[in-house]
Protein backbone atom coordinates (compact mmCIF):
# COMPACT_ATOMS: atom_id res chain seq x y z
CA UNK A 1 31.65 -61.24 -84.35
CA UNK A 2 33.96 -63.91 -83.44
CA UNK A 3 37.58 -64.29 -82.72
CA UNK A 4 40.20 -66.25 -84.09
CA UNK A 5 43.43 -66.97 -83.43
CA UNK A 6 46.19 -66.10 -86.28
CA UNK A 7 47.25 -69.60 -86.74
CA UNK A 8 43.67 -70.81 -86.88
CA UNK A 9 42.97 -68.17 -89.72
CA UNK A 10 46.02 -69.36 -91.30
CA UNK A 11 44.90 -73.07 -91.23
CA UNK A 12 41.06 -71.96 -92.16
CA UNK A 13 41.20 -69.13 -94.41
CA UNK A 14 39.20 -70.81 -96.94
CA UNK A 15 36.32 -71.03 -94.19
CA UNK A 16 36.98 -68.08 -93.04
CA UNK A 17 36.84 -66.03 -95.97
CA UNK A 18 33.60 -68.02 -96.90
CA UNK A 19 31.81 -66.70 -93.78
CA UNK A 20 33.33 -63.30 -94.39
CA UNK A 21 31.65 -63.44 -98.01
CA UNK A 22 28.50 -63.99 -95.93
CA UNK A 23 28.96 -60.82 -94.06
CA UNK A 24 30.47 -62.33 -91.00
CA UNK A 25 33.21 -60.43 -89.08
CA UNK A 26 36.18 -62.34 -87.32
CA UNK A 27 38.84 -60.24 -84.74
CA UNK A 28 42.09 -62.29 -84.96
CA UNK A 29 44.43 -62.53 -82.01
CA UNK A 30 47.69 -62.93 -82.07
CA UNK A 31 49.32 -63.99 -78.72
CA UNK A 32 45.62 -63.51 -77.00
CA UNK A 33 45.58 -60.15 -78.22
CA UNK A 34 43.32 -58.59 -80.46
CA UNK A 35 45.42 -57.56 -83.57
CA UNK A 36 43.28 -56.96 -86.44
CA UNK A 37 39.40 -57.25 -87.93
CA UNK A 38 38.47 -58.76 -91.04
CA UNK A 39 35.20 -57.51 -91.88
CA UNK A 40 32.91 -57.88 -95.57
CA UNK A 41 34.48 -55.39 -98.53
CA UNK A 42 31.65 -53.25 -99.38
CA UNK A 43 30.96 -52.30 -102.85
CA UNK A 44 31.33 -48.51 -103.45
CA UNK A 45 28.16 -46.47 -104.11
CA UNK A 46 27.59 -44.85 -107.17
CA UNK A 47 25.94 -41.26 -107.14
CA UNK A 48 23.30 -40.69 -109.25
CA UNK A 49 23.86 -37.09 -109.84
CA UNK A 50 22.03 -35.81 -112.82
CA UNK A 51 22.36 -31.86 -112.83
CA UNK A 52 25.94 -31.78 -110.89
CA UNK A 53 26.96 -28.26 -112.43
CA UNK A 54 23.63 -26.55 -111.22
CA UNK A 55 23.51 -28.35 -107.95
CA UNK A 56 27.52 -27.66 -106.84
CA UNK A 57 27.60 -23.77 -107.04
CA UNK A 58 25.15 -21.82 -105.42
CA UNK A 59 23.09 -20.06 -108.20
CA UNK A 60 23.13 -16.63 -107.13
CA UNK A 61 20.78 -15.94 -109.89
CA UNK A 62 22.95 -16.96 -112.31
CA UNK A 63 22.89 -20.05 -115.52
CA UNK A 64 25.17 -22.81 -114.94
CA UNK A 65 26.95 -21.59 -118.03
CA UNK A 66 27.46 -18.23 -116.16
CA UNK A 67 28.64 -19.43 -113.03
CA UNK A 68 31.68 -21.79 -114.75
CA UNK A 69 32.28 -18.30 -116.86
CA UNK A 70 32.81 -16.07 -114.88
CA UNK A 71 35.19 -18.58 -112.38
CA UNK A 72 37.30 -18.96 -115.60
CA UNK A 73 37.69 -15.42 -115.67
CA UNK A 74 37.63 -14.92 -111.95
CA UNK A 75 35.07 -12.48 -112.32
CA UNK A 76 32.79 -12.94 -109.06
């Protein structure tokens, strides 16, 4: 990690945001103290959930199909 100060980030953000790209991290200080981090955006993760329905609710012994049923009808 390395610091910065605000007005060098303001000066440098074109650098800075190039070695942030590159999954550096900078703390910025303003007046000598640390203030805030600038760290790499990650991408969100995508689930790969095939069977979501049958995987959510706990089965109990019943279908899917069932289960969402009888919720609608608040019959459990």
């Amino acid at each position: 990690m390395k610091t910065i100060s605000v007005r060098e980030m303001k000066a440098h953000w074109a650098e800075v945001e190039k070695q942030v790209l590159n999954g550096e991290t900078f703390e910025v200080l303003n007046r000598g103290k640390a203030s805030v981090m600038i760290i790499p955006a990650r991408p969100r993760e995508v689930l790969a959930w095939d069977d979501h329905l049958a995987t959510a609710v706990p089965s109990q012994g019943h279908t899917a199909e069932e289960t969402v049923s009888a919720d609608r009808e608040r019959g459990w």
